[in-house]
Protein backbone atom coordinates (compact mmCIF):
# COMPACT_ATOMS: atom_id res chain seq x y z
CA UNK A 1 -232.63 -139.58 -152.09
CA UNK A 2 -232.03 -140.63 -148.75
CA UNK A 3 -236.04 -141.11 -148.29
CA UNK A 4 -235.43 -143.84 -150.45
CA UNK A 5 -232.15 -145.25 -148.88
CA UNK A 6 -234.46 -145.61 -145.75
CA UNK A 7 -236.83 -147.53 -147.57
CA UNK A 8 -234.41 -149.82 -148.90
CA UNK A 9 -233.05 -150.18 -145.96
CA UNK A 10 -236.45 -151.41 -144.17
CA UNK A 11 -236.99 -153.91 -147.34
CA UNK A 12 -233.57 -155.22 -147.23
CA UNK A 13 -233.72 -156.01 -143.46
CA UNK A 14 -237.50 -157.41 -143.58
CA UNK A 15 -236.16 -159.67 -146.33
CA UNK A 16 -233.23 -161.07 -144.04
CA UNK A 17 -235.89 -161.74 -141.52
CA UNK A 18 -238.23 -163.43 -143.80
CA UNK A 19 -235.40 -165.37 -145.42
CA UNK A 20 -233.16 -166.21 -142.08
CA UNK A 21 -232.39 -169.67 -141.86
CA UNK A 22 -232.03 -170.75 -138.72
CA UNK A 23 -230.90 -174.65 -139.65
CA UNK A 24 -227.64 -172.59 -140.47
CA UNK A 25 -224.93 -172.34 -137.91
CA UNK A 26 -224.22 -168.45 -136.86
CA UNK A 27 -222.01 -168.45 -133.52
CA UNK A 28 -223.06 -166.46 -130.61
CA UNK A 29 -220.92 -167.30 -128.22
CA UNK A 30 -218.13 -165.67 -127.70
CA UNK A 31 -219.87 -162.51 -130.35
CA UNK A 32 -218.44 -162.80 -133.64
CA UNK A 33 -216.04 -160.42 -134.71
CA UNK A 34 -217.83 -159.47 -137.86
CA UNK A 35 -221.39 -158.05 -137.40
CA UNK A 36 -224.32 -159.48 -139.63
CA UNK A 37 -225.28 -157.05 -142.92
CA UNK A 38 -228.54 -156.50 -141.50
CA UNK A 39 -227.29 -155.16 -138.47
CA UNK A 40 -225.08 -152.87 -139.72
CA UNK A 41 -228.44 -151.27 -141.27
CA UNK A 42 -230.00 -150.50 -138.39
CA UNK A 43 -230.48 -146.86 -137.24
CA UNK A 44 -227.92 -146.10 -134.06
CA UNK A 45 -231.16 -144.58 -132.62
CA UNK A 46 -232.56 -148.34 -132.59
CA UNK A 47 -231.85 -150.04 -129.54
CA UNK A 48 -230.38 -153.92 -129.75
CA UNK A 49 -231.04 -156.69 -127.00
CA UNK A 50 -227.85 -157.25 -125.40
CA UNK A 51 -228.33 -160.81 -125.74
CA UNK A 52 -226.27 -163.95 -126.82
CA UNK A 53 -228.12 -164.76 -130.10
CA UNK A 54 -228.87 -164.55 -133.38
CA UNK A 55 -229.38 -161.50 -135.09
CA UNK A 56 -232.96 -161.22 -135.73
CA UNK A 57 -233.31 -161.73 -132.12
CA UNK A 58 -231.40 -159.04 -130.90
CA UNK A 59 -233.24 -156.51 -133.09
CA UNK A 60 -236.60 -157.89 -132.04
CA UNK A 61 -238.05 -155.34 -129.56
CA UNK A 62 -240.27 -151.94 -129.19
CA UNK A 63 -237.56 -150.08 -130.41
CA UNK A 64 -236.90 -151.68 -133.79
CA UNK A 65 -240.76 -152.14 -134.24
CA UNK A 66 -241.61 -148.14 -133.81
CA UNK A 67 -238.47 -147.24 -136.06
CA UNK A 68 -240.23 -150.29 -138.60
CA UNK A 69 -243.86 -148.75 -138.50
CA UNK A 70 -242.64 -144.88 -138.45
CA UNK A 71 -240.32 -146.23 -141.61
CA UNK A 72 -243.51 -148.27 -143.23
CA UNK A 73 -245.66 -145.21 -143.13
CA UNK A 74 -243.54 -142.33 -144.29
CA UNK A 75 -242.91 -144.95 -147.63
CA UNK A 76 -246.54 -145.46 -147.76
CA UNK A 77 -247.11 -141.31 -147.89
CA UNK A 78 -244.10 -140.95 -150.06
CA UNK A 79 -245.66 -143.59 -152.73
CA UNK A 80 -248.78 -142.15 -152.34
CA UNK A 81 -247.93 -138.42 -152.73
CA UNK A 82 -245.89 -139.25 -155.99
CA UNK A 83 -248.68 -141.83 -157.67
CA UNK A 84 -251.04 -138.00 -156.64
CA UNK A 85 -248.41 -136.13 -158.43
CA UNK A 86 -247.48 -138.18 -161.88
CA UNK A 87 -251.61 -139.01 -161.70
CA UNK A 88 -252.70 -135.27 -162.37
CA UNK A 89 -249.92 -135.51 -164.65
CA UNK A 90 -251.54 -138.09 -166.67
CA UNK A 91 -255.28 -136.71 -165.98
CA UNK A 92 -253.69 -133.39 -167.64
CA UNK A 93 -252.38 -134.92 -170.47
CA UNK A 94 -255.64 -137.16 -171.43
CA UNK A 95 -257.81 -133.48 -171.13
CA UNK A 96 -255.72 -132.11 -172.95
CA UNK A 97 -257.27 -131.28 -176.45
CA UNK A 98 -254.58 -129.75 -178.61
């Protein structure tokens, strides 16, 4: 669904952040011509610092953080209203006495 390409989204850009190394060489200067995976995954309604630097850096702002915690809680609703729905499932089947 594309709920869930959202959500995977978010996860696969939190775990670039987590894992970036910065002991690795990434040029800045002049931009590179190919643009990092993770950016390419941000919204186009999420603003970038138009800055000379790594990645994670440019994405860094209010912008990216209200997209992250609008994204974080519409995947915390969505996992909660389907554990709701398959739970009466299995509260149905367990009272059931046939």
């Amino acid at each position: 669904s594309a709920a869930s390409d959202v959500y995977k989204r978010q996860i696969f850009i939190r775990n670039e952040l987590v894992h970036f190394k910065v002991s690795e060489f990434e040029q800045v200067v002049p931009r590179p011509e190919q643009v990092a995976e993770a950016l390419k995954r941000i919204p186009k309604d999420v603003e970038l610092n138009d800055i000379p630097h790594s990645w994670p850096l440019r994405i860094l702002n209010p912008s990216f953080a209200e997209w992250s915690v609008k994204t974080a809680k519409e995947m915390i609703n969505y996992i909660k209203g389907a554990y709701q729905k398959n739970l009466s499932k299995v509260e149905y089947k367990v009272n059931d006495k046939r």
